[in-house]
Protein backbone atom coordinates (compact mmCIF):
# COMPACT_ATOMS: atom_id res chain seq x y z
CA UNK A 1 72.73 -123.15 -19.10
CA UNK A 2 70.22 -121.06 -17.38
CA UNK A 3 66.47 -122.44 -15.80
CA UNK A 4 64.31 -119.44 -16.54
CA UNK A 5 61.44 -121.42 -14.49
CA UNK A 6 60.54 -118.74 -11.31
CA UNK A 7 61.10 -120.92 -8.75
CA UNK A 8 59.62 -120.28 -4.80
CA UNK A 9 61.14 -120.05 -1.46
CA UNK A 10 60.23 -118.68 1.50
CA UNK A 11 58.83 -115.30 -0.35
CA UNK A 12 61.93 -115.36 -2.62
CA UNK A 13 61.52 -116.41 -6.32
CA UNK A 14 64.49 -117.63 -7.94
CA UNK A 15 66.06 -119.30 -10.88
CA UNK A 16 68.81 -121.98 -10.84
CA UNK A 17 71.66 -120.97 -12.76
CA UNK A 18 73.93 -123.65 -14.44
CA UNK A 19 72.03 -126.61 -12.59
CA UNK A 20 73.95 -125.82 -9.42
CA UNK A 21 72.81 -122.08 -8.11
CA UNK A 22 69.89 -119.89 -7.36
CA UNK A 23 69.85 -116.16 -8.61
CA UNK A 24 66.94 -114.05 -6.86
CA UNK A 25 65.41 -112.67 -9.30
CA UNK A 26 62.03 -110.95 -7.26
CA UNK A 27 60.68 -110.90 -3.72
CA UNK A 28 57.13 -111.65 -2.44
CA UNK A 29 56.90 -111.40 0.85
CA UNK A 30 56.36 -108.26 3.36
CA UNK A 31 59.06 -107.76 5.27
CA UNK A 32 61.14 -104.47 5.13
CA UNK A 33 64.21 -105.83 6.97
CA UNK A 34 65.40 -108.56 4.67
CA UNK A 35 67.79 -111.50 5.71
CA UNK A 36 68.35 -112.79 1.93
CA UNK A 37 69.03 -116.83 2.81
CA UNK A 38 72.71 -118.32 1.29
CA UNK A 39 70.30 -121.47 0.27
CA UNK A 40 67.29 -121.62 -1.85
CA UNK A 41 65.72 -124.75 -2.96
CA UNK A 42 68.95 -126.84 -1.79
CA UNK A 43 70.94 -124.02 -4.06
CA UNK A 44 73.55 -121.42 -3.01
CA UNK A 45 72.36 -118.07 -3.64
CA UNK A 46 75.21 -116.70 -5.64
CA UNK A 47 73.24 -113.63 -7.17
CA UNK A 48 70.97 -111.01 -6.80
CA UNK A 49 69.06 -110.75 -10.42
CA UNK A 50 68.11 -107.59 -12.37
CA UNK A 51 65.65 -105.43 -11.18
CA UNK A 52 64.91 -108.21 -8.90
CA UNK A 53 64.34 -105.45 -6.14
CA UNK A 54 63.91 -102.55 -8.08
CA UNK A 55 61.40 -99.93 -6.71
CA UNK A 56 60.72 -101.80 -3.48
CA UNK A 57 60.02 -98.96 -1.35
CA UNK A 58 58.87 -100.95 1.75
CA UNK A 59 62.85 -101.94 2.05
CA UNK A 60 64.58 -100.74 4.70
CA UNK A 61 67.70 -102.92 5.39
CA UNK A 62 69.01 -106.12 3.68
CA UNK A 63 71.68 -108.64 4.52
CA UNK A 64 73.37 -110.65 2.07
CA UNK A 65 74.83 -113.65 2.52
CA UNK A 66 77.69 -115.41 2.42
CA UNK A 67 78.46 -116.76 -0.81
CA UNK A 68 77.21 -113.98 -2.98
CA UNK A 69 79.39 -112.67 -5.88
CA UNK A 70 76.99 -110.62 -8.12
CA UNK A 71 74.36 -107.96 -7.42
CA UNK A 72 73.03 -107.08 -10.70
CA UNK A 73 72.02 -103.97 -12.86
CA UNK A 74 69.25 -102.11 -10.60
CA UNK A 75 69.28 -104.60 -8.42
CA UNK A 76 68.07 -102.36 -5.83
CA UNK A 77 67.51 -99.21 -7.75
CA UNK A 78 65.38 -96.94 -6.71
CA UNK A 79 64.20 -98.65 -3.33
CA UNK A 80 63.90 -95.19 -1.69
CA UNK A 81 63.68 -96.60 1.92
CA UNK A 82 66.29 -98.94 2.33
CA UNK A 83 69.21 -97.30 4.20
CA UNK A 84 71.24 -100.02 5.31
CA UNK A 85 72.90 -103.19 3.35
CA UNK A 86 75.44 -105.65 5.00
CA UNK A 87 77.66 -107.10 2.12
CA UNK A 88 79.52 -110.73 2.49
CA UNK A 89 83.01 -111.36 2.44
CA UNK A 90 82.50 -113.76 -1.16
CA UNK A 91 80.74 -110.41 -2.85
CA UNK A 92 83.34 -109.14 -6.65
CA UNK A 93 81.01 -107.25 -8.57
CA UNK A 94 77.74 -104.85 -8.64
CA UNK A 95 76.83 -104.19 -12.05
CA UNK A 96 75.07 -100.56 -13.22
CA UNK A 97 72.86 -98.50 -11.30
CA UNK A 98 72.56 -101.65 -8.37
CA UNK A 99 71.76 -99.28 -5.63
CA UNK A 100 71.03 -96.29 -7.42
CA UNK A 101 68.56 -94.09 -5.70
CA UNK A 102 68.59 -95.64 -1.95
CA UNK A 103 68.86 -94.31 1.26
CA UNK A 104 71.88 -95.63 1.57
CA UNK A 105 74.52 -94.04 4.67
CA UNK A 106 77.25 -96.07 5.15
CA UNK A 107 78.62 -98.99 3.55
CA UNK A 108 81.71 -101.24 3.49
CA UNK A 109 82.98 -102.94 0.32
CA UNK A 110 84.38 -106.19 1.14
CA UNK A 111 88.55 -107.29 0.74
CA UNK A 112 87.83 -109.43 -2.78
CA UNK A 113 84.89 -106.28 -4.28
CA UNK A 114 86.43 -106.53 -8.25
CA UNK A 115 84.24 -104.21 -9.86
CA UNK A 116 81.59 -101.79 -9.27
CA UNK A 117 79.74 -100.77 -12.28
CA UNK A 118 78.27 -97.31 -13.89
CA UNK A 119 75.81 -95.18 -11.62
CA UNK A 120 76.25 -98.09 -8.97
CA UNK A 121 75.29 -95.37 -6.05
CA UNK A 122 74.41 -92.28 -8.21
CA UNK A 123 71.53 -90.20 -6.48
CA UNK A 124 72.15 -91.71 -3.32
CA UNK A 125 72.07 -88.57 -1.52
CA UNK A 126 72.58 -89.98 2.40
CA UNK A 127 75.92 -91.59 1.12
CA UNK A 128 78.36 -90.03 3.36
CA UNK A 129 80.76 -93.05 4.21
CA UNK A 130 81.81 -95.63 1.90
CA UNK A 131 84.93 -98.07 3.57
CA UNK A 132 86.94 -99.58 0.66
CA UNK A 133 88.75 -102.74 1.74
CA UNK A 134 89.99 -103.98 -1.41
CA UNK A 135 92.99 -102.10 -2.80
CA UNK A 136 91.93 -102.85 -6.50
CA UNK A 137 88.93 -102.31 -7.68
CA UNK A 138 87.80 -101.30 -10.76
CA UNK A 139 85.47 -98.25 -10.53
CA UNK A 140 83.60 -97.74 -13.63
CA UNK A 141 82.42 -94.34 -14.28
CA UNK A 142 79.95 -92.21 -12.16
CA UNK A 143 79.58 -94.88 -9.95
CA UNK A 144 78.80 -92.10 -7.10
CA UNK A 145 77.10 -89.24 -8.75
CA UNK A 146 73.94 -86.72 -8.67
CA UNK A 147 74.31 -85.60 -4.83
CA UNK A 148 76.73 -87.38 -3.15
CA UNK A 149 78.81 -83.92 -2.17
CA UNK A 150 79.18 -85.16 1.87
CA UNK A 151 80.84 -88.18 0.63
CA UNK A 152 84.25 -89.24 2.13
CA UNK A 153 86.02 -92.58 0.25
CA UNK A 154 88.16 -94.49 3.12
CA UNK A 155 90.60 -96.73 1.54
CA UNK A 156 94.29 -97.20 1.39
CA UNK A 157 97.30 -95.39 0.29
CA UNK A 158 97.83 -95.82 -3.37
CA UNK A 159 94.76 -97.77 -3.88
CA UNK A 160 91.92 -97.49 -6.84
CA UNK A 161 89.86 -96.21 -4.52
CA UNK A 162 92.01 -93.62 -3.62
CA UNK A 163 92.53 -92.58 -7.37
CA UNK A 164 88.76 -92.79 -7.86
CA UNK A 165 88.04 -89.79 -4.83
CA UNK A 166 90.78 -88.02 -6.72
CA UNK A 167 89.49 -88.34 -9.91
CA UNK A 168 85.88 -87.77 -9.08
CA UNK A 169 86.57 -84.29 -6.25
CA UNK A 170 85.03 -87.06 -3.32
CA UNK A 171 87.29 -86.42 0.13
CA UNK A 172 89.24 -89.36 0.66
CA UNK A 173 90.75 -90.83 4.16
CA UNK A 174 93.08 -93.19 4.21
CA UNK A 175 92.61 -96.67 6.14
CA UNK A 176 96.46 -97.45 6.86
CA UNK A 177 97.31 -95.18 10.19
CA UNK A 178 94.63 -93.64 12.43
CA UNK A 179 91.20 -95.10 10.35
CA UNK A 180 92.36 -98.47 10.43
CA UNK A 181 89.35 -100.52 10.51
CA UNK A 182 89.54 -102.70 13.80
């Protein structure tokens, strides 16, 4: 059961999914540095919509919150500016292409990250660190692709993410011993 009705909150519009939660599915307001609310409407924001982002190149930073499981295909795609993200524990999944295109530097996947989808960072060209908590997650294919050659993977020993660096030629660094995240 899904409420296509755009629904308004603070500059965010979004839809309630399943009577009980709000996807954001667009943005109205101005500001580049976005603090995405865990509540909209009463709802808990448990996703981040299609294309609900896509193109914003006024977006410089965005923290999710807690809560989240789902960014969505192109979520973010293509937002040329934004060059810093802050992911919540509760985030599984990004689907295709969700951050495709950013300005992205660093970023840290949380412990319970599932699966990140096809061409989820491709052309993100400042991509240099990506911290892998989770020791199983699925990595679709080309999920970092088109210019990420200064690209180190941290994760564990024996991990997916490991196998993913290998598999793809990305430098890997392991977490257990002296990159232990503190």
């Amino acid at each position: 059961e899904y409420n296509y009705d755009e629904l308004y909150d603070g500059g965010y519009v979004y839809n309630v999914l399943y009577g009980e939660e709000a996807a954001v599915v667009g943005y109205t307001g101005s500001a580049s540095d976005l603090v995405i609310p865990a509540m909209l409407g009463g709802y808990p924001v448990t996703m981040i919509a299609p294309e609900a982002f896509q193109s914003r190149t006024d977006i410089t930073s965005v923290v999710f919150p807690e809560g989240l499981t789902l960014i969505a295909t192109n979520a973010f795609a293509y937002c040329e500016n934004l060059s810093s993200v802050s992911f919540p524990s509760t985030l599984i999944e990004f689907y295709g292409s969700a951050f495709a295109g950013t300005a992205l530097q660093e970023i840290t996947l949380p412990q319970n990250m599932d699966s990140i989808g096809f061409y989820a960072f491709e052309g993100c060209k400042q991509l240099t660190k990506v911290t892998v908590l989770s020791r199983d997650v699925t990595f679709e294919r080309l999920v970092f692709s088109n210019g990420n050659e200064n690209l180190t993977i941290y994760g564990y020993t024996g991990s997916t993410a490991e196998a993913h660096a290998a598999a793809q030629g990305i430098a890997f660094a392991a977490l257990d011993g002296e990159n232990t995240p503190s």
